[in-house]
N, C-alpha and C. Protein backbone atom coordinates (compact mmCIF):
# COMPACT_ATOMS: atom_id res chain seq x y z
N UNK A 1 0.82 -1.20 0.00
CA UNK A 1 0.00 0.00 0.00
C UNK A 1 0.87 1.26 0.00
N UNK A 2 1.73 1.28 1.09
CA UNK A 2 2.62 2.37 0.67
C UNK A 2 3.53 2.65 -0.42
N UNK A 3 3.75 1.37 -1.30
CA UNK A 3 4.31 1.94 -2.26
C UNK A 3 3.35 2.03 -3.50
N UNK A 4 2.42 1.77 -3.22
CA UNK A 4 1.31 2.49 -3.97
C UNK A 4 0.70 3.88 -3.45
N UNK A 5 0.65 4.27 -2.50
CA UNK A 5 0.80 5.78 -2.58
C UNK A 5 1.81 6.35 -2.73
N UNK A 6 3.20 6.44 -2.91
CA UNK A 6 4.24 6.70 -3.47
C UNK A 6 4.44 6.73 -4.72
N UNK A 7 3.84 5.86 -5.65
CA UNK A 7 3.85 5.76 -6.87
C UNK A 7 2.71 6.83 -7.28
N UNK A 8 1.62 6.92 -6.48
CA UNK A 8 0.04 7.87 -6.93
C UNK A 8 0.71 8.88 -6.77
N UNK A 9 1.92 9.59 -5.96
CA UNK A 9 2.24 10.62 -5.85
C UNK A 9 3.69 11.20 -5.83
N UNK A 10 4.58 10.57 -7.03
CA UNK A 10 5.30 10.49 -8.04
C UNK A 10 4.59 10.70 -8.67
N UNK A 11 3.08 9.91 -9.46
CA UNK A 11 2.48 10.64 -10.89
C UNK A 11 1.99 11.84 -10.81
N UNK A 12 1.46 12.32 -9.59
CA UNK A 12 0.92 13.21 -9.54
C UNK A 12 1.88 14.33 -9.58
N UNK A 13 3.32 14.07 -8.82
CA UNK A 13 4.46 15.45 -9.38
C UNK A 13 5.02 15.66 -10.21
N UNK A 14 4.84 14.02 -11.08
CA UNK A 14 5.27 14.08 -12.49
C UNK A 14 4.59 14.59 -13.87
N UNK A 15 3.28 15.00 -13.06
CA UNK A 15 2.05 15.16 -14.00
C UNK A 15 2.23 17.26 -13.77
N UNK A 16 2.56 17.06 -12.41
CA UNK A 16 2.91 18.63 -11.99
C UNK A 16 3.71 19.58 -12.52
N UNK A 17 4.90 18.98 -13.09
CA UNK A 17 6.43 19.10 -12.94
C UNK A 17 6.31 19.13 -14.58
N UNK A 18 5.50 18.66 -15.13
CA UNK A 18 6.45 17.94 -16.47
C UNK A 18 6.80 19.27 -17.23
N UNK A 19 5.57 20.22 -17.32
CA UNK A 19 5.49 21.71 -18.20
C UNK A 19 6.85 22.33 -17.93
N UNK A 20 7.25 22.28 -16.58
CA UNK A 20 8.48 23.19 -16.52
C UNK A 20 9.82 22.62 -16.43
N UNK A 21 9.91 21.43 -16.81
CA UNK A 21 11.13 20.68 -16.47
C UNK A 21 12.19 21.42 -17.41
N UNK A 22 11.66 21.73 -18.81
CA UNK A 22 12.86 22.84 -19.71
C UNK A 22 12.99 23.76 -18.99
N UNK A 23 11.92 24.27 -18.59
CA UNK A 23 12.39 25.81 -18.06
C UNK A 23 13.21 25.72 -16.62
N UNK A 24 13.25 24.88 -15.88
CA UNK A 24 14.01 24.08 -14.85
C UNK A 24 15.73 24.15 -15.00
N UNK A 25 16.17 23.97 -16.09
CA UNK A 25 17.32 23.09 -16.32
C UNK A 25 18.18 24.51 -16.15
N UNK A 26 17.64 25.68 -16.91
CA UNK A 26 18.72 27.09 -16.30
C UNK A 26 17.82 27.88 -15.01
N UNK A 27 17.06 27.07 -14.16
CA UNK A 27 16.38 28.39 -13.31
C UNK A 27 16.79 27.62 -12.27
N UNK A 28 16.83 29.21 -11.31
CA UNK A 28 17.40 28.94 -9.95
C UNK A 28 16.21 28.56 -9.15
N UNK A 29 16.20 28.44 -7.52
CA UNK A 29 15.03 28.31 -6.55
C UNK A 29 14.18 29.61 -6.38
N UNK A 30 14.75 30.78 -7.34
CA UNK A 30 13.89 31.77 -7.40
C UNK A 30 13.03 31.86 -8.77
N UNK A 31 13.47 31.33 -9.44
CA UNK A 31 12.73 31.46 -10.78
C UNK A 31 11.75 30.73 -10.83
N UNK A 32 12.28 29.27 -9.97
CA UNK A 32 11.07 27.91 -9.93
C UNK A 32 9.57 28.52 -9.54
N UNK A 33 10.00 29.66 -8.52
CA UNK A 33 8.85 29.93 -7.66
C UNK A 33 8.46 31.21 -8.39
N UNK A 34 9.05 32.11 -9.20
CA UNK A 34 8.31 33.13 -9.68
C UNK A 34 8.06 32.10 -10.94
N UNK A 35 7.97 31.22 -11.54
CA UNK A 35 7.03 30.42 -12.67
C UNK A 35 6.01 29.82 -12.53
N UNK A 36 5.90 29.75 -11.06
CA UNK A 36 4.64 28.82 -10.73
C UNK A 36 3.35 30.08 -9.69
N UNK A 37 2.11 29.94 -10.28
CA UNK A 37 0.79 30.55 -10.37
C UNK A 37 0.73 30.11 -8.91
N UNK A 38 0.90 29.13 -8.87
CA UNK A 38 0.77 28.68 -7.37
C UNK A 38 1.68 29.16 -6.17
N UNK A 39 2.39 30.20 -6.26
CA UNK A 39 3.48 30.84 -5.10
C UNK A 39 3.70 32.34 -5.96
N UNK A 40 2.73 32.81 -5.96
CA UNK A 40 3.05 34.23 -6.11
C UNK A 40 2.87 34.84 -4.94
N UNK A 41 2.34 34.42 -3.66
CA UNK A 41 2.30 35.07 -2.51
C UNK A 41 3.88 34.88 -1.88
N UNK A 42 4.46 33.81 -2.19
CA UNK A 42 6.00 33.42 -1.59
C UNK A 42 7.09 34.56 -2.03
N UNK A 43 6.59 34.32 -3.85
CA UNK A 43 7.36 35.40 -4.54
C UNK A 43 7.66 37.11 -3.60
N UNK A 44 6.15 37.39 -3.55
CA UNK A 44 6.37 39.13 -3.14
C UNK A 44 6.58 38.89 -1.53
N UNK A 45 6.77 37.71 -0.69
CA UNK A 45 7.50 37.77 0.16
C UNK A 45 8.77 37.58 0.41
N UNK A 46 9.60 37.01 -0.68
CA UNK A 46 10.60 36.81 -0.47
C UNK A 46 11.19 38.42 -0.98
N UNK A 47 10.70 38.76 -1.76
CA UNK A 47 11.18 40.19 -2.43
C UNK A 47 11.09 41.38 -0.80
N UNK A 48 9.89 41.22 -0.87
CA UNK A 48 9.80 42.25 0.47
C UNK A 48 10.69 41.55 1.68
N UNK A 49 11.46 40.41 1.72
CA UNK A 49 12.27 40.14 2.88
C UNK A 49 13.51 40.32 2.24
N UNK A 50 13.32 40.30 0.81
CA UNK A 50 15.06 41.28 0.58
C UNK A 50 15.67 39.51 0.39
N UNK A 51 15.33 38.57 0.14
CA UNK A 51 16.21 37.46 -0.04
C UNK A 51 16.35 36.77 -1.53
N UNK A 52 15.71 37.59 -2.34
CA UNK A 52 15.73 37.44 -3.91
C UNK A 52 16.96 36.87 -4.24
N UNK A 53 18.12 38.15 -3.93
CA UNK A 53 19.81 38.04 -4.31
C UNK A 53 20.50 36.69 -3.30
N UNK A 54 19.95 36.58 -2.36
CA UNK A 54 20.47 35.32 -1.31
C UNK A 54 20.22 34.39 -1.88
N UNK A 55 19.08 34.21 -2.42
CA UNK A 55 18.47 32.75 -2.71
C UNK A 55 18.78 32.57 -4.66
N UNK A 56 18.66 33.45 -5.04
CA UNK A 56 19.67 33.22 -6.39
C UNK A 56 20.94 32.90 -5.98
N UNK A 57 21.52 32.79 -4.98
CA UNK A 57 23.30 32.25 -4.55
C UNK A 57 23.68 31.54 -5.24
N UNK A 58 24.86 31.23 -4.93
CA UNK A 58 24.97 29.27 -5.03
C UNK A 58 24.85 27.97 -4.68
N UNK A 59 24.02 28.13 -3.08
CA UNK A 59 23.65 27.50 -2.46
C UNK A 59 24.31 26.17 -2.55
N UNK A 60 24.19 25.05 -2.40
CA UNK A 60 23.29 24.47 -3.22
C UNK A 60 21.83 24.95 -1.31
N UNK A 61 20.34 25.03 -1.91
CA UNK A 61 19.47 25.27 -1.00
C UNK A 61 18.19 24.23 -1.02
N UNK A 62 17.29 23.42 -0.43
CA UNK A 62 16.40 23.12 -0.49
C UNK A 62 14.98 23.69 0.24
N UNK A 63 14.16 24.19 -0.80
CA UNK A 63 13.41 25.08 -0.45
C UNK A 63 11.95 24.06 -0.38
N UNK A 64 11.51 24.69 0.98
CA UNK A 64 10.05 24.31 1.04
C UNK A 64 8.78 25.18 0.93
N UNK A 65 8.38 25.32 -0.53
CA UNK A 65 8.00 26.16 -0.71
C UNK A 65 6.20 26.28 -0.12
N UNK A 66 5.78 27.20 0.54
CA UNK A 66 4.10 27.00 0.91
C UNK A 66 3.42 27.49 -0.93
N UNK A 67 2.52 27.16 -0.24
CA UNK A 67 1.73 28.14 -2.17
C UNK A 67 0.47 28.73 -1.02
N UNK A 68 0.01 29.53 -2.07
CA UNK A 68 -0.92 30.69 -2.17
C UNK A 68 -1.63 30.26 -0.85
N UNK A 69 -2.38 29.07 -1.41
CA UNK A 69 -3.35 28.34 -0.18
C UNK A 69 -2.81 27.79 0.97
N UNK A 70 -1.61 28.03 0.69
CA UNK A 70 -0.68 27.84 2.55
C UNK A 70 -0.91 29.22 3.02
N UNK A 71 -0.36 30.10 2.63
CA UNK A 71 -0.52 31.56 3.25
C UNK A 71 -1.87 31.73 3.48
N UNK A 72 -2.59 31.49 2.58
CA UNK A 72 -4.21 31.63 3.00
C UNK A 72 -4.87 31.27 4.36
N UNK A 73 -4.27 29.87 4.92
CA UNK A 73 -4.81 29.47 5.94
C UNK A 73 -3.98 30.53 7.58
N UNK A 74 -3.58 31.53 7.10
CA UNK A 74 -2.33 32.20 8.29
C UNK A 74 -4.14 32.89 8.55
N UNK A 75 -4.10 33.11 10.02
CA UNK A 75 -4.91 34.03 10.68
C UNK A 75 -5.47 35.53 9.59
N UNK A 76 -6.18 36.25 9.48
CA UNK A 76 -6.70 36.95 8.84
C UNK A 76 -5.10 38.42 8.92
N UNK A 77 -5.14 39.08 7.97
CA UNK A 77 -4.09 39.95 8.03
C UNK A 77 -2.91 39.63 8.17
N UNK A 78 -1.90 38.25 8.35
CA UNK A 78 -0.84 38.20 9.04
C UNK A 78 0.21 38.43 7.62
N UNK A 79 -0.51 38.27 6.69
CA UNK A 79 0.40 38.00 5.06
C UNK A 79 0.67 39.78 5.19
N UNK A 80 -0.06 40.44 5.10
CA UNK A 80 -0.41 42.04 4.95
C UNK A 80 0.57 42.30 5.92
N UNK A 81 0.33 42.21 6.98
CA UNK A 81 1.21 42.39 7.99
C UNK A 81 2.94 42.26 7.70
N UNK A 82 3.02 40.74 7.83
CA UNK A 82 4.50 40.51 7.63
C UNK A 82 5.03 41.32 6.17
N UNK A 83 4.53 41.74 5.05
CA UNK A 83 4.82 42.55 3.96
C UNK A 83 5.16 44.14 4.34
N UNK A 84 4.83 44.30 5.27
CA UNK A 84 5.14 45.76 5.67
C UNK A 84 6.77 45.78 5.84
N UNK A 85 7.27 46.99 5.62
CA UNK A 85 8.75 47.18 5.94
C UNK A 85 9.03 46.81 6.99
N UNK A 86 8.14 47.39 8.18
CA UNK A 86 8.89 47.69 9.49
C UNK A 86 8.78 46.18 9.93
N UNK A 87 8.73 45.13 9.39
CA UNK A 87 8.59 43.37 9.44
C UNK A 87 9.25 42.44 8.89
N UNK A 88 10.46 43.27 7.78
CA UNK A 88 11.33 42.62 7.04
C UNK A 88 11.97 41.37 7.70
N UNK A 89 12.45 41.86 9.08
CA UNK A 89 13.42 41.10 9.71
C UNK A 89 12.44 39.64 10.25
N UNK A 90 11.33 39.56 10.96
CA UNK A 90 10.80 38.91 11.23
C UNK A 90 10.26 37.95 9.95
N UNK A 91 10.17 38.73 8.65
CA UNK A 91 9.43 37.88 7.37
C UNK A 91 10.67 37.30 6.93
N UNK A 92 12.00 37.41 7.06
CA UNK A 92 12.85 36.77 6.56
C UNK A 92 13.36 35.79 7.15
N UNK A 93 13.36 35.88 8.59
CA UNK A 93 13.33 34.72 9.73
C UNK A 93 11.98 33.47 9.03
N UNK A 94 11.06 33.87 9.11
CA UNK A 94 9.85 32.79 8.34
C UNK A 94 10.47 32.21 6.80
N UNK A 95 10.73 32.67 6.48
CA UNK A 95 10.82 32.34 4.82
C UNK A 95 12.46 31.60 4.97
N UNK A 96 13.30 32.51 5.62
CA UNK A 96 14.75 31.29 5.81
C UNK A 96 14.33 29.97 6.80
N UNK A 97 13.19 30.21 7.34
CA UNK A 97 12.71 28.64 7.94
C UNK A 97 12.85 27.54 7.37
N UNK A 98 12.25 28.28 6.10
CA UNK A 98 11.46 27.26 5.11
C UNK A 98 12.68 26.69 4.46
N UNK A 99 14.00 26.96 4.19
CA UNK A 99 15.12 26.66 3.83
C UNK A 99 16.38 25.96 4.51
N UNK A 100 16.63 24.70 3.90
CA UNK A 100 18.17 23.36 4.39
C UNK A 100 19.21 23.78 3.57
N UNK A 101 20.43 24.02 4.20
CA UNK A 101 21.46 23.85 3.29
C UNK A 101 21.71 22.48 2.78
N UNK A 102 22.04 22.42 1.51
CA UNK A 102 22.10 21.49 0.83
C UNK A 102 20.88 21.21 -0.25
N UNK A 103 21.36 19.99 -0.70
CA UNK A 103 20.73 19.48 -2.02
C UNK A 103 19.02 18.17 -1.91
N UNK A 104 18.35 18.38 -0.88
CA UNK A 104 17.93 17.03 -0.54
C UNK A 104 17.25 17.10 -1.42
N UNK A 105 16.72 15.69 -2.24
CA UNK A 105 15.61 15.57 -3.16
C UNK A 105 14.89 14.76 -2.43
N UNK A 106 13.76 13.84 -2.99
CA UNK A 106 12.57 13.44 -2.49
C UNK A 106 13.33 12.20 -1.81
N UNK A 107 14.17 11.51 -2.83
CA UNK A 107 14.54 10.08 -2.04
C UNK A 107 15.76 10.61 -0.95
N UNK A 108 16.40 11.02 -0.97
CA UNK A 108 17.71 11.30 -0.09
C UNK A 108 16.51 11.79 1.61
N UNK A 109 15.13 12.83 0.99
CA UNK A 109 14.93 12.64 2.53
C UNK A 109 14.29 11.45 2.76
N UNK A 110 13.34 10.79 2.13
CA UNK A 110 13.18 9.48 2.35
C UNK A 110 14.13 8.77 3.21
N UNK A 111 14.85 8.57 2.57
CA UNK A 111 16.11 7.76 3.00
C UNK A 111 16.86 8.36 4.55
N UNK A 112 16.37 9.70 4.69
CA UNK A 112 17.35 10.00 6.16
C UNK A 112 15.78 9.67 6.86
N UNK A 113 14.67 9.79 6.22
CA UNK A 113 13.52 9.47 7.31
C UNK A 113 13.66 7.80 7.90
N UNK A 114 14.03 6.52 6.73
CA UNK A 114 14.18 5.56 7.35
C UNK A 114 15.07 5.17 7.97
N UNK A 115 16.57 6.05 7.95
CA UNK A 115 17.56 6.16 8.91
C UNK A 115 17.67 6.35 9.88
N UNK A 116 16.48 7.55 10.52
CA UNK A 116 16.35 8.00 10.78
C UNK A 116 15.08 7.20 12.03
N UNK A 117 14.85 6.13 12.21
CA UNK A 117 14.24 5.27 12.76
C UNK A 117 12.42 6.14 12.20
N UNK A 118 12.07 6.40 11.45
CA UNK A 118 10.68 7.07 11.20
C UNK A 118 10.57 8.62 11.18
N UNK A 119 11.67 9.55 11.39
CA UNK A 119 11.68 10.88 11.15
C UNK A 119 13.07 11.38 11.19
N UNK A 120 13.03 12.42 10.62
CA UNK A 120 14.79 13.54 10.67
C UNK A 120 14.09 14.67 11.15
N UNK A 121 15.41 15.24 11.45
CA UNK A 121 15.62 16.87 12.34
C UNK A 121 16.18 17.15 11.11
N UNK A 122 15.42 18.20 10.30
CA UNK A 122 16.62 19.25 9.26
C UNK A 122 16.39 20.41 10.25
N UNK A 123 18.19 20.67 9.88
CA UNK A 123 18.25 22.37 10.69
C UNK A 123 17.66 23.39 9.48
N UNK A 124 17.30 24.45 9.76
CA UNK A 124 17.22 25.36 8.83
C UNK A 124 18.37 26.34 8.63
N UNK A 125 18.05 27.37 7.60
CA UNK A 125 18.70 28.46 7.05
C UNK A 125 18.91 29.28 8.40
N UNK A 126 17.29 29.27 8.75
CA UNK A 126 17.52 30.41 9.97
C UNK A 126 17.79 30.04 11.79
N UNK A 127 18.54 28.53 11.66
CA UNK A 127 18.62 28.03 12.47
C UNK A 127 17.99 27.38 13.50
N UNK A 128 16.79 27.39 12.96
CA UNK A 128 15.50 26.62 13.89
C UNK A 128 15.48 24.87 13.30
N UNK A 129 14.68 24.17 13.63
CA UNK A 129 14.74 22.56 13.97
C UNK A 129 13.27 22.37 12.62
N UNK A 130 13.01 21.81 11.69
CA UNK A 130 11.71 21.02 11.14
C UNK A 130 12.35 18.95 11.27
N UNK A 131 11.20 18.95 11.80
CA UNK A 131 10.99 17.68 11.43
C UNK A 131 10.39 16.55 10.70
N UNK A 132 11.35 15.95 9.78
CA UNK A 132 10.16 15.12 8.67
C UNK A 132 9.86 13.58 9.30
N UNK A 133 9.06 13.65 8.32
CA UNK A 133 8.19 12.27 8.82
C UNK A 133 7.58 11.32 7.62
N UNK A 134 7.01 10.84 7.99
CA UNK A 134 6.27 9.72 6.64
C UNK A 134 4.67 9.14 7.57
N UNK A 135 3.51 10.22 7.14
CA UNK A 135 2.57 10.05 7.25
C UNK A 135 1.76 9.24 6.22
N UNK A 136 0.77 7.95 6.13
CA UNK A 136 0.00 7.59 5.11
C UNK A 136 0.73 7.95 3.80
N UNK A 137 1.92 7.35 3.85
CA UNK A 137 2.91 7.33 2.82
C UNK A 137 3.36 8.93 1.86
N UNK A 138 2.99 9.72 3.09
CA UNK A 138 3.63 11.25 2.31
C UNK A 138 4.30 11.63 3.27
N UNK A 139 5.40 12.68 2.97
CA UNK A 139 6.33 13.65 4.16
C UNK A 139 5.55 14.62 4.62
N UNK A 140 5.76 14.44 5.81
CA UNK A 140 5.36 15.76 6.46
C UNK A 140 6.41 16.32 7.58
N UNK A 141 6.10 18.06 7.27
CA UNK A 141 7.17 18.79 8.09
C UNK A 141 6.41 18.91 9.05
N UNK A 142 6.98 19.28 10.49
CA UNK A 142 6.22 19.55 11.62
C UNK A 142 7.34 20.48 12.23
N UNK A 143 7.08 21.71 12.54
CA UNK A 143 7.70 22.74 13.05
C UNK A 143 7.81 23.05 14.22
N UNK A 144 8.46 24.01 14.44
CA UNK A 144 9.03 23.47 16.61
C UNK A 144 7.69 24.43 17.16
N UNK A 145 6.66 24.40 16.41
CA UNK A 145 5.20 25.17 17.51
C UNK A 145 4.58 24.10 17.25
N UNK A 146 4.79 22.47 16.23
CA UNK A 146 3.85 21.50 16.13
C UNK A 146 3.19 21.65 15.45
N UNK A 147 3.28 22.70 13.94
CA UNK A 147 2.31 22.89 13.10
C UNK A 147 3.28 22.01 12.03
N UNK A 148 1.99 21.42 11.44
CA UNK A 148 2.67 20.50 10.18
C UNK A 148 1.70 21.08 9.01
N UNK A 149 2.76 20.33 7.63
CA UNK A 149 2.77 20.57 6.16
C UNK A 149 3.22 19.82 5.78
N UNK A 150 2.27 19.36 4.70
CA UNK A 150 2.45 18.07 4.00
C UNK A 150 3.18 18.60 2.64
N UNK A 151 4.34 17.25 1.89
CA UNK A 151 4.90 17.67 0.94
C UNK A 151 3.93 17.47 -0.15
N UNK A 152 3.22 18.57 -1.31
CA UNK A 152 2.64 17.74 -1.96
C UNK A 152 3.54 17.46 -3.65
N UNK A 153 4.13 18.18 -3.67
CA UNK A 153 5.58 18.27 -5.09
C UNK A 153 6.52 18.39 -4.42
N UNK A 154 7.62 17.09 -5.39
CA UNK A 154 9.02 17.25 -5.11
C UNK A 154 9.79 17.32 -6.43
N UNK A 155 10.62 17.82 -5.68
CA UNK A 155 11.68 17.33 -6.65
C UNK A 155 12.17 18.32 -7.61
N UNK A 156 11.54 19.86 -7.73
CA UNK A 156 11.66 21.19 -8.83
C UNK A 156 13.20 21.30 -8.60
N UNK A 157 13.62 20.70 -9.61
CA UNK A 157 15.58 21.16 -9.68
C UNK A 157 15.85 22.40 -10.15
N UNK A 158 16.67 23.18 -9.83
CA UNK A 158 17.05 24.26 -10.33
C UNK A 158 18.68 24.59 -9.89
N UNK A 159 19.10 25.33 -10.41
CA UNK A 159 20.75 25.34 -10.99
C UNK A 159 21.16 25.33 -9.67
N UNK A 160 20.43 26.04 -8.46
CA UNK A 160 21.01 26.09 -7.09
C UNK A 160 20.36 25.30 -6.22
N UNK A 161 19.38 24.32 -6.49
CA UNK A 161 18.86 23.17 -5.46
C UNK A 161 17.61 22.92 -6.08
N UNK A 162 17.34 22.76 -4.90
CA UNK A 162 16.04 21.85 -5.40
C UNK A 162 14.42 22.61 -4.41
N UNK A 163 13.16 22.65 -5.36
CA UNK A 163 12.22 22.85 -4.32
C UNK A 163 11.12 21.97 -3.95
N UNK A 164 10.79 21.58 -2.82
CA UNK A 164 9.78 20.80 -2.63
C UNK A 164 8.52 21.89 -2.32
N UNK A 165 7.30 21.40 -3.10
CA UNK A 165 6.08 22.40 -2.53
C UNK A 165 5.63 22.18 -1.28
N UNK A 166 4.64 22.34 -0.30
CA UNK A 166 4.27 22.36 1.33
C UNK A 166 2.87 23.05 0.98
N UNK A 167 1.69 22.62 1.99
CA UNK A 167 0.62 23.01 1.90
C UNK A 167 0.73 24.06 3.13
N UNK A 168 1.16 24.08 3.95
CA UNK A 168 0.86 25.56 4.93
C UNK A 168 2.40 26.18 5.27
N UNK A 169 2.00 27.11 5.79
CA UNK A 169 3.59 27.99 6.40
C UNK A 169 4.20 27.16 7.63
N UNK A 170 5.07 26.90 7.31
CA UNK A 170 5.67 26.66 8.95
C UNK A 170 6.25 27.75 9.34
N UNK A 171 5.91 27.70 10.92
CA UNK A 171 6.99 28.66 11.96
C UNK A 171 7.68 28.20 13.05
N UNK A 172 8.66 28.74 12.96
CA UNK A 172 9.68 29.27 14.07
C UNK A 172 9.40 29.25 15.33
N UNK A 173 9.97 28.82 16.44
CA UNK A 173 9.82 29.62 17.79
C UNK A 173 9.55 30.44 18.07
């Protein structure tokens, strides 16, 4: 059974993925996410946290990206909010959350999850703790307040890493 939901969802990122895989092969973890309809709310936050030029680096970075309908579920105003100037510092703490140094793709975290006796600790960018897991045969992050996000796309390569999509925001301490 589980590797039949593994396989339902491989097709389903392969069914996701396939349109941009050319446009993939020269784009960085910023381009992945300004091409996709589905993270234009990520986009004008990462711009308003000023990490555009960081995250074009060389990383190599693995990004967990929320989409539109992750930010959606944040308390009423908090998107508006964190976009304001005087919030830069705090919106860039959130958004470097969402970021591992290094290259992980879908199987490598797999693989530290079963190493991992059923879950891993990735550190982040901004030095806080996510933890993955393997729920009903999908990853899920769970963040050090206990809010989880399920992976639902993996695997978006781009010249400086790789992005996995996430259905809600995780936070920080």
């Amino acid at each position: 059974m589980k590797l039949i939901n593994r396989l339902v969802l491989f097709l389903a990122v392969a069914s996701f993925t396939a349109g941009t895989v050319s446009a993939q092969t020269k784009a960085d973890v910023v381009d992945i996410a300004i091409s996709s309809k589905a993270h234009t709310t990520l986009v004008a936050a990462v711009k308003a946290a000023g990490l555009v030029e960081t995250l074009k680096g060389a990383g190599p970075f693995t990004v967990f990206a929320p989409t539109n309908d992750a930010f959606e579920k944040l308390p009423a105003g908090t998107v508006e909010t964190l976009l304001k100037p005087e919030n830069k510092a705090m919106l860039a703490g959130i958004l470097t959350y969402h970021v591992v140094a290094g290259k992980l793709d879908a199987k490598a975290v797999l693989a530290a999850i079963k190493n991992g006796g059923g879950e891993v600790v990735l550190t982040t960018v901004a030095g806080g703790k996510l933890t993955a897991s393997l729920e009903n045969g999908k990853v899920i992050l769970t963040d050090e307040k206990g809010g989880k996000a399920t992976v639902t796309a993996t695997d978006l390569k781009g010249t400086n890493g790789i992005v996995h999509v996430i259905d809600s925001v995780l936070l920080p301490k």
